[in-house]
Structure formats: structure tokens, C-alpha cells
C-alpha atoms as a PDB file:
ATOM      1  CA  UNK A   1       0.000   0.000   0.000  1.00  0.00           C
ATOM      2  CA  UNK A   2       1.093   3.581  -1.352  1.00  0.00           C
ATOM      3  CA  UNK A   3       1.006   5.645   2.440  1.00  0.00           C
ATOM      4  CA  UNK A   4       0.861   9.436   1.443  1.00  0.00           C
ATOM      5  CA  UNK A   5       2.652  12.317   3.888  1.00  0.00           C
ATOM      6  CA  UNK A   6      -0.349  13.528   6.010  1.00  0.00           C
ATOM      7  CA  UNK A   7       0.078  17.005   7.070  1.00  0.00           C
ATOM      8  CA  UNK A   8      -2.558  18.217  10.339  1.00  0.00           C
ATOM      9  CA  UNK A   9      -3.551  21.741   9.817  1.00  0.00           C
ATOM     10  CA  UNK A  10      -5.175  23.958  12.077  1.00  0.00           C
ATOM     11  CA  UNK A  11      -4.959  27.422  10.734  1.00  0.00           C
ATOM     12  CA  UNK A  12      -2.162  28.619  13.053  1.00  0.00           C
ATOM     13  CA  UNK A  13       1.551  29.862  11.198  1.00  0.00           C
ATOM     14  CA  UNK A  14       3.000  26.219  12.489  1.00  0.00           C
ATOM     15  CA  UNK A  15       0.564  24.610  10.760  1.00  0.00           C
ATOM     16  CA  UNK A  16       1.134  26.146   7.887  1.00  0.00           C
ATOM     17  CA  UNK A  17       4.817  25.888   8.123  1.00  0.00           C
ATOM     18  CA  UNK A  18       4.327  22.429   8.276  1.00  0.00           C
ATOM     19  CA  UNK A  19       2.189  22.083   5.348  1.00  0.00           C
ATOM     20  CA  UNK A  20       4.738  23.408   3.361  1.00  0.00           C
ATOM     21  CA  UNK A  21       7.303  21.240   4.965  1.00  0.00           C
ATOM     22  CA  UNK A  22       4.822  18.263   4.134  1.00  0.00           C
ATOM     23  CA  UNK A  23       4.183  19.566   0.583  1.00  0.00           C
ATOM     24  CA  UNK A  24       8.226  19.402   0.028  1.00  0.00           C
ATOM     25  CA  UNK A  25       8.802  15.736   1.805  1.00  0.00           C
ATOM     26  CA  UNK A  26       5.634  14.923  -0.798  1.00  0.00           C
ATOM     27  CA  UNK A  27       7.208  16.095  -4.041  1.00  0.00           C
ATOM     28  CA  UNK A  28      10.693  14.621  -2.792  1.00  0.00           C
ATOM     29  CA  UNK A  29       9.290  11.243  -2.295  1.00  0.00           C
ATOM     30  CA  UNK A  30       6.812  11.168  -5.158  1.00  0.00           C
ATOM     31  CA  UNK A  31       3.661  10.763  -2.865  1.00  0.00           C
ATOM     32  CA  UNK A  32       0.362  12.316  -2.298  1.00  0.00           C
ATOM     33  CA  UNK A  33       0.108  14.620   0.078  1.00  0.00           C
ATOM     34  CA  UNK A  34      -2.869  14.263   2.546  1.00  0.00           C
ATOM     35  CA  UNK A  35      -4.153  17.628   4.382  1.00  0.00           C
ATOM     36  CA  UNK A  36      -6.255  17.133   7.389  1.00  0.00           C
ATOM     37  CA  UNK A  37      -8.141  19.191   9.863  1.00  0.00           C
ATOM     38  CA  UNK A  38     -10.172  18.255  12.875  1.00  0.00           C
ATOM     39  CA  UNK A  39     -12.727  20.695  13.727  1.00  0.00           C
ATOM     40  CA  UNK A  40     -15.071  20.959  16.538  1.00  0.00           C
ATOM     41  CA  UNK A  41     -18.193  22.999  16.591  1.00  0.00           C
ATOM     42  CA  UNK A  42     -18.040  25.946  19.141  1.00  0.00           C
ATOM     43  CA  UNK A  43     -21.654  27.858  20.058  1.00  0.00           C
ATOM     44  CA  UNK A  44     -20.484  30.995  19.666  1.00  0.00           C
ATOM     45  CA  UNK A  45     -22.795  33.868  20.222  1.00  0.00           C
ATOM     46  CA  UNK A  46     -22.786  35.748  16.418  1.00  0.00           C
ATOM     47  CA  UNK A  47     -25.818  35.229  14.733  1.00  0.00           C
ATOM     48  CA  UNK A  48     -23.398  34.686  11.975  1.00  0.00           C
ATOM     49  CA  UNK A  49     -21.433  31.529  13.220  1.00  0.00           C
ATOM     50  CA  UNK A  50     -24.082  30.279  15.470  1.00  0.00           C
ATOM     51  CA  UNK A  51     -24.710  26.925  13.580  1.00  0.00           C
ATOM     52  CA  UNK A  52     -22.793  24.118  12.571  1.00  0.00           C
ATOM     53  CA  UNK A  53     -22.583  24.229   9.080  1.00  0.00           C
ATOM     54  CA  UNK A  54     -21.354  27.818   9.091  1.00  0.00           C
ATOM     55  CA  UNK A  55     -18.608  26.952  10.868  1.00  0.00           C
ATOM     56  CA  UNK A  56     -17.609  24.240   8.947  1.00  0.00           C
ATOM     57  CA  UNK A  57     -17.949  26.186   5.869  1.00  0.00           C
ATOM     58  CA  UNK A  58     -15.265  28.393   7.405  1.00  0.00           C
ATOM     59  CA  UNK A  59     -12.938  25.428   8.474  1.00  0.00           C
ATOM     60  CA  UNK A  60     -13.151  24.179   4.387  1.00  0.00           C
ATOM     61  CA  UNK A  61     -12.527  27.644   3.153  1.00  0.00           C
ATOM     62  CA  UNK A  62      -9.422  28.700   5.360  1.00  0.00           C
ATOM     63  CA  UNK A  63      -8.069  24.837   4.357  1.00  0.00           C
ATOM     64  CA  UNK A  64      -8.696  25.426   0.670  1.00  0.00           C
ATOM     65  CA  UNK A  65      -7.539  28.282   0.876  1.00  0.00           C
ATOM     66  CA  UNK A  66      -3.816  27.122   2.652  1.00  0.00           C
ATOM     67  CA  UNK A  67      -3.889  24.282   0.012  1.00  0.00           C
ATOM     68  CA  UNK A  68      -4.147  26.535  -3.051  1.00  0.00           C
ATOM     69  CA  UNK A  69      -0.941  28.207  -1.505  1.00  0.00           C
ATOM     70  CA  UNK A  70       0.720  24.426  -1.588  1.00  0.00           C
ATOM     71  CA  UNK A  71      -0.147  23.727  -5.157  1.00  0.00           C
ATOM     72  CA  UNK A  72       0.755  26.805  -7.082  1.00  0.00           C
ATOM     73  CA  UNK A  73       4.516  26.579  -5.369  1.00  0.00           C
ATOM     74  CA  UNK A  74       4.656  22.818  -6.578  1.00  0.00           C
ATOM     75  CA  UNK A  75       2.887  21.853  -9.495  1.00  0.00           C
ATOM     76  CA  UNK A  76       1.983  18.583 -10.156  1.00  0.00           C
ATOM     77  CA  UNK A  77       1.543  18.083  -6.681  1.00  0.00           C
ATOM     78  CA  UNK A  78      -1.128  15.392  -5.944  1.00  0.00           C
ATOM     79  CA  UNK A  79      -3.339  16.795  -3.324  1.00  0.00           C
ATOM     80  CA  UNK A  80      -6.471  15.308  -1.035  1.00  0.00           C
ATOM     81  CA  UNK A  81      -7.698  17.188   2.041  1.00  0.00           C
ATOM     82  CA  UNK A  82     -10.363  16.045   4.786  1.00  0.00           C
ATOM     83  CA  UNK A  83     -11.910  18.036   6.788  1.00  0.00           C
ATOM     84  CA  UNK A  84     -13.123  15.840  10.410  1.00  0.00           C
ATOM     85  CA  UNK A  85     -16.079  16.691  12.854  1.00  0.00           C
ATOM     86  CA  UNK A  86     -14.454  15.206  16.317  1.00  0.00           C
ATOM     87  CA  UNK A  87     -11.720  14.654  18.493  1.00  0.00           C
ATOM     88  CA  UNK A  88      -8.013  15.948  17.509  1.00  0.00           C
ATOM     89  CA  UNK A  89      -6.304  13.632  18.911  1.00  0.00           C
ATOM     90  CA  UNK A  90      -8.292  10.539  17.423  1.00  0.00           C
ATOM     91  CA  UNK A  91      -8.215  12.369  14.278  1.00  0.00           C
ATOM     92  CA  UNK A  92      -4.762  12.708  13.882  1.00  0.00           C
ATOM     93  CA  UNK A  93      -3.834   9.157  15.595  1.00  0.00           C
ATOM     94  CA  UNK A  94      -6.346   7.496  12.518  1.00  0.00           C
ATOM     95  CA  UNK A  95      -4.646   9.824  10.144  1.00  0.00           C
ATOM     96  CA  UNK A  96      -0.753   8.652  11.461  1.00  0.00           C
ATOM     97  CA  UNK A  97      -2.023   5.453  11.394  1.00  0.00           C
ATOM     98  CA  UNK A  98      -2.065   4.927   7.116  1.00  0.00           C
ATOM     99  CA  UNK A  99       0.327   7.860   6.290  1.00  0.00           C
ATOM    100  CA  UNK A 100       4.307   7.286   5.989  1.00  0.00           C
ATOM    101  CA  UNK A 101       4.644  10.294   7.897  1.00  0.00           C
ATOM    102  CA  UNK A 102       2.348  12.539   9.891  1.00  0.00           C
ATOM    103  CA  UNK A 103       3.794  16.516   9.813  1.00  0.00           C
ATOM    104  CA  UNK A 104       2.321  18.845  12.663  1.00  0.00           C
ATOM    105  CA  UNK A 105       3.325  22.320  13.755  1.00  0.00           C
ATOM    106  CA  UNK A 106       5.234  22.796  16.969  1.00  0.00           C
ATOM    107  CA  UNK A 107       6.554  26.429  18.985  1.00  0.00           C
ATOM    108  CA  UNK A 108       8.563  25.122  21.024  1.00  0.00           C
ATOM    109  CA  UNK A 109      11.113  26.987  23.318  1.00  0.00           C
ATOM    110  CA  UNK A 110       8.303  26.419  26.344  1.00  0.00           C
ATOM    111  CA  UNK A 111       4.551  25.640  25.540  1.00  0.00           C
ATOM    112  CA  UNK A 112       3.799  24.378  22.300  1.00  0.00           C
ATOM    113  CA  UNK A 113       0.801  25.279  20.447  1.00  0.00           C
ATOM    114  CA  UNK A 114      -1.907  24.450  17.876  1.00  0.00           C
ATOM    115  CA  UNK A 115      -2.084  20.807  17.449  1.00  0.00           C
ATOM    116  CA  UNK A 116       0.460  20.545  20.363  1.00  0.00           C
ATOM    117  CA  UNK A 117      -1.746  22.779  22.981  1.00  0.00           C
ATOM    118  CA  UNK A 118      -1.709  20.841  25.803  1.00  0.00           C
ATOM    119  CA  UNK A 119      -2.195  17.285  25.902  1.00  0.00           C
ATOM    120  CA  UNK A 120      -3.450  16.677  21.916  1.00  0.00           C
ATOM    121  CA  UNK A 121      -0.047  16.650  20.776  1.00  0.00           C
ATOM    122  CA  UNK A 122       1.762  14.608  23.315  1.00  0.00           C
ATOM    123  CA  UNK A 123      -1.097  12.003  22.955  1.00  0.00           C
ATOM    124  CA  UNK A 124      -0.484  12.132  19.002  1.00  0.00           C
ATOM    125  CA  UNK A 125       3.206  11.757  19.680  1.00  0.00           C
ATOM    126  CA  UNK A 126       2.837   8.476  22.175  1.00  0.00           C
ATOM    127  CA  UNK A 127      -0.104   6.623  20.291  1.00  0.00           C
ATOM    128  CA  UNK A 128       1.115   7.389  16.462  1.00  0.00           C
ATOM    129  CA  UNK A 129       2.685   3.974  14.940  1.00  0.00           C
ATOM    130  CA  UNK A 130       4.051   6.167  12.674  1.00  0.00           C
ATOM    131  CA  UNK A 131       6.540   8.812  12.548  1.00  0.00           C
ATOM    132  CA  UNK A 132       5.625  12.668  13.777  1.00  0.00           C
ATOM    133  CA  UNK A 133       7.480  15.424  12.139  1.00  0.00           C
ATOM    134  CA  UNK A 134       7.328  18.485  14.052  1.00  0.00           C
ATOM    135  CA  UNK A 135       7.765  21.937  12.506  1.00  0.00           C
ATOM    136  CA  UNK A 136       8.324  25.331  13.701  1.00  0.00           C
ATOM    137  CA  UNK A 137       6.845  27.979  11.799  1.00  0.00           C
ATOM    138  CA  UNK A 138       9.226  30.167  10.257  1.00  0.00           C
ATOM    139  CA  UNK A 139      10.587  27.361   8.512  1.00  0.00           C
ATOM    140  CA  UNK A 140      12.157  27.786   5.116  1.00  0.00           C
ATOM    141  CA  UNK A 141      13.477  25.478   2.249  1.00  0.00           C
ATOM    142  CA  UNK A 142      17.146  26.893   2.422  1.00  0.00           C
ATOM    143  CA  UNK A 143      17.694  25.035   5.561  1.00  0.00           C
ATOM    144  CA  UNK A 144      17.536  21.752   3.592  1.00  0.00           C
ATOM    145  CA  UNK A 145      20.612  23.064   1.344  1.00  0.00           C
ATOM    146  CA  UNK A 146      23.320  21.273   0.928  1.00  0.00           C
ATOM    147  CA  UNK A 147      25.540  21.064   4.046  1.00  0.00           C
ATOM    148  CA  UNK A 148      23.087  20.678   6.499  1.00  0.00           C
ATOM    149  CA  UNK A 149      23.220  17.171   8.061  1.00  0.00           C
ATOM    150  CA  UNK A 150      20.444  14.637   9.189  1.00  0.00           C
ATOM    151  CA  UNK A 151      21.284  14.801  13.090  1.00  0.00           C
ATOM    152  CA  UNK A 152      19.802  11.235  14.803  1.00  0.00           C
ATOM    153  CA  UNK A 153      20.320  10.427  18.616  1.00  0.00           C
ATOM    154  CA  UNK A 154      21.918   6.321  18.893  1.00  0.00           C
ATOM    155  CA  UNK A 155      21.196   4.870  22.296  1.00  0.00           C
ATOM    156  CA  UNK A 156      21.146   1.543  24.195  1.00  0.00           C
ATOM    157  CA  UNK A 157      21.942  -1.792  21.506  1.00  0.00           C
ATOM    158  CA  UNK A 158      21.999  -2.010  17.915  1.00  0.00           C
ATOM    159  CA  UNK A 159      18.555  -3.290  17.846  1.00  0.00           C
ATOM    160  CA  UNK A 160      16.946  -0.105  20.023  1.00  0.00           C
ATOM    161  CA  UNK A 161      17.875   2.488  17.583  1.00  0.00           C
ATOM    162  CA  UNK A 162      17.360   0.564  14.040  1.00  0.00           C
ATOM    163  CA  UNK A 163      14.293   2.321  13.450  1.00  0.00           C
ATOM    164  CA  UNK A 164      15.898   5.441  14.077  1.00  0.00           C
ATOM    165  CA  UNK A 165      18.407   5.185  12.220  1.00  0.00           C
ATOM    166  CA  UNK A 166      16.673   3.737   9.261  1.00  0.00           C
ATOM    167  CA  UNK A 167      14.807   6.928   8.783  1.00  0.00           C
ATOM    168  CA  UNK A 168      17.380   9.342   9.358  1.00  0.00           C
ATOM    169  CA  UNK A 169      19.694   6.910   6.415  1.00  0.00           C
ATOM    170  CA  UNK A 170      16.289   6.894   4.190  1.00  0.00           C
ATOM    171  CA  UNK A 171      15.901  10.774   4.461  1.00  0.00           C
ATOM    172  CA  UNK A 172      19.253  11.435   4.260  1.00  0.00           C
ATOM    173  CA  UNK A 173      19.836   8.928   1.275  1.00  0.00           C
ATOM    174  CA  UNK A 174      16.821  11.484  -0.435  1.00  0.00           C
ATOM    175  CA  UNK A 175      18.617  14.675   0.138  1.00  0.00           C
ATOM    176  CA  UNK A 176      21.822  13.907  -0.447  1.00  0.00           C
ATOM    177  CA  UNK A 177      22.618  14.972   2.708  1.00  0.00           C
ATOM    178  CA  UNK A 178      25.092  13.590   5.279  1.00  0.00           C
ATOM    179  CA  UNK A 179      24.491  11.613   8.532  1.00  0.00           C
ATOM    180  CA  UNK A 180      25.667  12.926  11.966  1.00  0.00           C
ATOM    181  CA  UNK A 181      24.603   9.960  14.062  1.00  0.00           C
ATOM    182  CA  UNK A 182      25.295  11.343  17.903  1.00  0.00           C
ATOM    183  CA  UNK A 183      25.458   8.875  20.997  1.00  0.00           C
ATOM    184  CA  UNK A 184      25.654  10.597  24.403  1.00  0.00           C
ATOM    185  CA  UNK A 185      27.583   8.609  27.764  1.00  0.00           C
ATOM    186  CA  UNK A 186      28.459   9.512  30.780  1.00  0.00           C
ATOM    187  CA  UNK A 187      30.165   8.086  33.691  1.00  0.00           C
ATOM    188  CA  UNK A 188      28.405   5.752  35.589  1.00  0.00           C
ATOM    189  CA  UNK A 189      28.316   5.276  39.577  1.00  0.00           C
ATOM    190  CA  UNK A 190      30.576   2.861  41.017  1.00  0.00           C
ATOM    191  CA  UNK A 191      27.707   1.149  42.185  1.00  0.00           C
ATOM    192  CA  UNK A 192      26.280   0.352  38.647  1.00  0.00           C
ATOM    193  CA  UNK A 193      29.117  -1.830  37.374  1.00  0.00           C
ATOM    194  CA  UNK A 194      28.452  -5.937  37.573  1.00  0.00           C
ATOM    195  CA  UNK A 195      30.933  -8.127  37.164  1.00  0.00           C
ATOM    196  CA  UNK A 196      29.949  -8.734  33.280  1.00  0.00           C
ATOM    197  CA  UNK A 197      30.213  -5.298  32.637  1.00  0.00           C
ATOM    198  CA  UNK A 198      33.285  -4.558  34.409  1.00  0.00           C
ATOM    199  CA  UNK A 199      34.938  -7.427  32.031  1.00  0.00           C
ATOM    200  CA  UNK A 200      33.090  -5.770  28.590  1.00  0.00           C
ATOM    201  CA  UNK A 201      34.575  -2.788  29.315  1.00  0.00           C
ATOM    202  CA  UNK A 202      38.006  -4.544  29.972  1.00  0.00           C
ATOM    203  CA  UNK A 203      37.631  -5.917  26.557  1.00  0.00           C
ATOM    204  CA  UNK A 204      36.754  -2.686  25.215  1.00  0.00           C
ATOM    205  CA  UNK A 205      39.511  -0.856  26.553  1.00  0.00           C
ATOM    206  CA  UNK A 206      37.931   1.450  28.697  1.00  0.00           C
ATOM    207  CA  UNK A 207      33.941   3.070  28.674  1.00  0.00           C
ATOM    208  CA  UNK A 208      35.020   5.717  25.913  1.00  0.00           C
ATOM    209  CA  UNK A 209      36.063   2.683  22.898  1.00  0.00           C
ATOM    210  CA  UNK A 210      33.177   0.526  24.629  1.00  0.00           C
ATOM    211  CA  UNK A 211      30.614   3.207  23.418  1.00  0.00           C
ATOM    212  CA  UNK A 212      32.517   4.197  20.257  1.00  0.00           C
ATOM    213  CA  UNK A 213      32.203   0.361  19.506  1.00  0.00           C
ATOM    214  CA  UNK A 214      28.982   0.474  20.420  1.00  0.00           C
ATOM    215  CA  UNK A 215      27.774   2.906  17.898  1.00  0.00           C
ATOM    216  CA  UNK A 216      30.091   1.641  15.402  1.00  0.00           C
ATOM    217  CA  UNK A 217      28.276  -1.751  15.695  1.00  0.00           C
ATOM    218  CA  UNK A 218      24.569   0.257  15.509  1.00  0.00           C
ATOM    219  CA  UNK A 219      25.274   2.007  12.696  1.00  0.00           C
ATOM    220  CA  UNK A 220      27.244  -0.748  10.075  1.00  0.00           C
ATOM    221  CA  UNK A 221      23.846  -2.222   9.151  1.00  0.00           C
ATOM    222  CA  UNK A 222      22.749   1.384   7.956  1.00  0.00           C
ATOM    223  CA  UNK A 223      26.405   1.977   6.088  1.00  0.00           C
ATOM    224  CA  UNK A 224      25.668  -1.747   3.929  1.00  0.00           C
ATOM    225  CA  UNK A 225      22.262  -0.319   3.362  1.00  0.00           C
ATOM    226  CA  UNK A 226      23.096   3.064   2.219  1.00  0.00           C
ATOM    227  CA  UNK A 227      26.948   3.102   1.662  1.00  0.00           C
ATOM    228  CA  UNK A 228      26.794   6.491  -0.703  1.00  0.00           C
ATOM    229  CA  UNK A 229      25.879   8.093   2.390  1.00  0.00           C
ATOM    230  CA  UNK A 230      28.713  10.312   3.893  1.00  0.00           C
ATOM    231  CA  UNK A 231      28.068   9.497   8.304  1.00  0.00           C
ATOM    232  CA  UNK A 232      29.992  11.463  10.977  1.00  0.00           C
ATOM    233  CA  UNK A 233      30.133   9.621  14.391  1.00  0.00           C
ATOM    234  CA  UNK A 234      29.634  12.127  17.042  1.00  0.00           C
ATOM    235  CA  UNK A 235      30.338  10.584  20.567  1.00  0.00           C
ATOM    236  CA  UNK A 236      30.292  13.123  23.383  1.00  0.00           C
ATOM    237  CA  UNK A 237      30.238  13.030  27.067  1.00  0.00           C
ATOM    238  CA  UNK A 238      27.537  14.087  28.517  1.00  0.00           C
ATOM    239  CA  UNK A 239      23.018  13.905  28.428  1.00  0.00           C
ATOM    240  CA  UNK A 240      21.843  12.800  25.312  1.00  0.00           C
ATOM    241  CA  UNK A 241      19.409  15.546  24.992  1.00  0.00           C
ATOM    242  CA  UNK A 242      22.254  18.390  25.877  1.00  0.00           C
ATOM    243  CA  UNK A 243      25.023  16.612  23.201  1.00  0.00           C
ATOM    244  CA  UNK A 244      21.916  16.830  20.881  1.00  0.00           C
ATOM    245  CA  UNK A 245      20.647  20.526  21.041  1.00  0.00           C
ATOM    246  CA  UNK A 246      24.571  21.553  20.999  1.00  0.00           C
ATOM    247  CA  UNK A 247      24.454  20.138  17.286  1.00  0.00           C
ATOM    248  CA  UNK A 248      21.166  20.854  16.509  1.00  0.00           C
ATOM    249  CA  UNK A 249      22.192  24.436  14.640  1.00  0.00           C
ATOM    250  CA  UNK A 250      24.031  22.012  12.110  1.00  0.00           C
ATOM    251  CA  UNK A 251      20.579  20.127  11.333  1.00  0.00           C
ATOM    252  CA  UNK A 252      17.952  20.594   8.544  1.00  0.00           C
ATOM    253  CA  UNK A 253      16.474  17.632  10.447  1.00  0.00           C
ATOM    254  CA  UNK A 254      16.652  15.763  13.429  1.00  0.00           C
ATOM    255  CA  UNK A 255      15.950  12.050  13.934  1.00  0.00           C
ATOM    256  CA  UNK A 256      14.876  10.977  17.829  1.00  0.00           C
ATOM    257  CA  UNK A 257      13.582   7.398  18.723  1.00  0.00           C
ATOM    258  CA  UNK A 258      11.010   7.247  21.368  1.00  0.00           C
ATOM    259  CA  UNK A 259       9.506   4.551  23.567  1.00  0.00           C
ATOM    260  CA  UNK A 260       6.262   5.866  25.385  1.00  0.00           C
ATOM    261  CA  UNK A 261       6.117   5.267  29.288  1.00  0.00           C
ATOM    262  CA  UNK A 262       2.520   5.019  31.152  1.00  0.00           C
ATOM    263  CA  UNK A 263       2.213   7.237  34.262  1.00  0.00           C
ATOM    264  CA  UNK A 264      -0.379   8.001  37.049  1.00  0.00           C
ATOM    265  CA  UNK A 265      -1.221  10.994  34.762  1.00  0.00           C
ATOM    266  CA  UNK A 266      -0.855   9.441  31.154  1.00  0.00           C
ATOM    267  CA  UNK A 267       1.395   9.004  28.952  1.00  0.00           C
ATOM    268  CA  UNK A 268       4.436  10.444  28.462  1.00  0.00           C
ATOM    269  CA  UNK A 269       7.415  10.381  25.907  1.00  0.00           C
ATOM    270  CA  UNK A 270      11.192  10.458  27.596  1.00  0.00           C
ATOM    271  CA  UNK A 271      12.991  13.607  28.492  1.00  0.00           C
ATOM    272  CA  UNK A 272      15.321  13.329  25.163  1.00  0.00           C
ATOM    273  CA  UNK A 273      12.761  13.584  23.011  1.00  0.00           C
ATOM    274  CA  UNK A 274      10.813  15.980  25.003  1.00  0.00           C
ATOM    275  CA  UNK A 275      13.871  18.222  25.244  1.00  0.00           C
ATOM    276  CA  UNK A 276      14.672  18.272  21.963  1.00  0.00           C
ATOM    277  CA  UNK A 277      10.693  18.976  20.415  1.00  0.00           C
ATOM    278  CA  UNK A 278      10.581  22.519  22.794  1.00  0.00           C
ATOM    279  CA  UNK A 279      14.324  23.507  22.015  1.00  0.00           C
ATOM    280  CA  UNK A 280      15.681  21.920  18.578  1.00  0.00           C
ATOM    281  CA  UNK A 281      14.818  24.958  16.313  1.00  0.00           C
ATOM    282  CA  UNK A 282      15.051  22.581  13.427  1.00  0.00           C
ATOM    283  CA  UNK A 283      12.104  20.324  12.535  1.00  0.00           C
ATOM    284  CA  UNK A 284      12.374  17.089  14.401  1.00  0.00           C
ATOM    285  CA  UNK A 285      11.620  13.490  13.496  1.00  0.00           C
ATOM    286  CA  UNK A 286       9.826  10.970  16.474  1.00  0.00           C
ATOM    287  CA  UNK A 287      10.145   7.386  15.268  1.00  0.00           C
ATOM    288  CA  UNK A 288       8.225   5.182  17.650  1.00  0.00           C
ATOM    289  CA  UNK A 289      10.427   1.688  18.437  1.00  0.00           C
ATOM    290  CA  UNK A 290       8.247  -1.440  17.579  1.00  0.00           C
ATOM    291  CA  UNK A 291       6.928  -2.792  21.028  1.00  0.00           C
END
């Protein structure tokens, strides 16, 4: 099956930045591109916007309306929009759920907005089986130039981070662009070292070549996959969200894994990923691990 890039509008500038971001990923890829809005009808007290359809004739407007914008800057484009009567969240979950990619719009730098105001987009992020691409608005084509690197966070075994790295080597592969793959250590306490760690590490020659051998190891499947793509190891001392966001300036995109953890409160993604969606001022890439 033929997934198209799914873009969720809502009529705020992220949005539309990542429309446009959506609309480029579409052409680059040769895919439809899939617009979506969920809408909710709000009683307001104008005799004007007072019923239903009204409203909804306002939602399909402002949407065709952002659309025609897409099209005349791509031609040839293959576009198909849906407008929704319900939930967000649902909405955008069903509409992750057969896209290869679903695109939202994201602030960051503290609370994010539009499809990302309050809990809609961290529910989106946890339940999508798909990947999320979040985009600030402000966003421009010139950061994909040449020279700007795919930036993707390597963590824990080979096998946690395949998906993660598979997407970054796919997008990267597309763009011509170059892979910094990044994977953050620090120094453990005493108390953490067993006996079959102690003698890895003695075979490693010491933690620092134990994680360089580590992502080494994660990333030769992705070099045999795509070996015309240039890759930078980038091992740093340090929290994995920090070494990230201190590269992040280099990025046109970047590529975070994330496993979603149940709480007392709901679900929540980890503090990498979190860090990185309100501070990364590049558009970054949540690829859910396969449970």
C-alpha cells in the first residue's frame, strides 16, 4: 500500500509551516500529500457563526484556501484534504495510522501550540505507529541546502535504535545529505558496574572505545544499506538531549527514537525527546520503536 505524507492543519503559522514542509517531503518522495483538519463545533454567540454548518464552511474555506498556496509553489503536486467533525487527537492518531509520515506544527522553546496545545499533541506523539514530524513555523526550504546534516540520537543496543536510524539513512539517502549519528555517555556510579560489565569494558579498553564500539556496531547495518551516504560519528560526554541541542544548529532535520512510558497521569514520551521537540529549532523526526 502507497502511504501518502499527512500534514494536520489547524490554521495557526505552524501549521502552515508544516504544510509546506509536508508539501516538500511529498514532491521529494513522489507521494500524495494528505491535508487534514479536525474541527469541533463551538456555540459561539454571532448570529453569523451560530450553527454548525457555518462553521464548517469556514474550516473548508481557510483549508482550501492554505492548500491553493501548496499547489501553485509545486505543481503537479497530488493533493487530497479532509476536513473531520471530532476529536483531535483521534483524528490525527487514525490519520498517522495509514500515512508514511504525519507533519504537525510545533513552537517550542516552552509551551507548544496548535495541534500541540496541551495534551493533543503529546497524545499524538505516544499513540502514532508512525513517525511525527514536528515543525516550527518560520521554517524555510534553504535550511535543507546542501551542508546541512540529518542529526539522529543512537542509544542503548543495535537493535533499540534501528528504526531510528533507518529513517534518518532513508531521508538522508533522499537529500543527499550527510548523517551525523550522535550517541551521548556519561560516567556511571561505582555502584552500577556488575561483574559482566566490568569485564566488557576490559575488553573494550575502557567506557570511551566501549561506546565508540557500540555505535560503530549500531550504525554498520545502515552503512551496507546506504553506503553512498557520507556518516559522521559524534560521541560526546555528557546527556543525550544536551550533546543533541549543541548540534542541533548544524541540522535541517533531526531524527529521535522514542519509547512511550505510562504514568499516574498518562502518557508520556522520555525527556530526550521531550527536550529536543521545545528547544531543537530545526524540525524534528519521532520514530516510535516497535513494542
Amino acid at each position: 500500500m502507497t502511504r501518502p505524507i499527512t500534514a494536520g492543519v489547524d490554521g495557526t503559522e505552524e501549521s502552515l509551516a508544516a504544510l509546506d514542509w509536508a508539501a516538500r517531503e511529498a514532491v521529494r518522495r513522489g507521494l500524495t500529500l494528505r491535508v487534514v483538519q479536525a474541527w469541533t463545533f463551538q456555540p459561539y454567540e454571532a448570529i453569523d457563526a451560530a450553527d454548525p454548518g457555518t462553521q464548517a464552511r469556514w474550516v473548508r474555506d481557510a483549508l482550501d484556501e492554505a492548500v491553493r498556496g501548496v499547489t501553485a509553489r509545486h505543481a503537479g503536486l497530488d493533493v487530497v484534504t479532509d476536513v473531520v467533525s471530532g476529536d483531535a487527537v483521534e483524528t490525527l492518531l487514525d490519520a498517522a495510522a495509514e500515512a508514511e509520515l504525519l507533519v504537525l506544527g510545533s513552537r517550542g522553546h516552552g509551551p507548544v501550540v496548535g495541534f500541540l496545545l496541551g495534551s493533543v499533541g503529546q497524545q499524538v506523539i505516544v499513540g502514532a505507529k508512525r513517525p511525527v514530524v514536528l515543525v516550527r513555523a518560520g521554517d524555510q526550504p534553504s535550511a535543507e541546502a546542501a551542508g546541512r546534516e540529518i542529526v539522529v540520537g543512537q542509544q542503548g543496543e543495535p537493535e533499540d535504535s534501528a528504526e531510528t536510524l533507518r529513517f534518518a539513512f532513508e531521508v538522508a539517502a533522499q537529500r543527499g545529505a550527510t548523517v551525523r549519528a550522535v550517541r551521548a555517555w556519561s560516567l556511571p556510579p561505582v555502584f552500577a558496574y556488575s561483574p559482566g560489565s566490568m569485564q566488557l569494558l576490559d575488553e573494550a579498553g575502557g567506557l570511551e572505545p566501549f561506546e565508540k564500539k557500540a555505535l560503530g556496531a549500531a550504525l554498520q547495518p545502515m552503512r551496507e544499506l546506504f553506503p553512498d551516504v557520507p556518516v559522521i560519528e559524534h560521541l560526546e560526554i555528557g546527556s543525550a538531549g544536551q550533546v543533541l541541542l549543541s548540534v542541533a544548529g548544524r541540522a535541517q532535520l533531526m531524527v529521535v527514537g522514542r519509547r512511550a512510558r505510562r504514568t499516574a497521569v498518562g502518557a508520556r514520551i522520555g525527556s530526550v525527546a521531550h527536550g529536543v521537540l521545545h528547544h531543537a529549532p530545526c524540525p524534528v523526526a519521532v520514530i516510535p520503536h516497535t513494542e
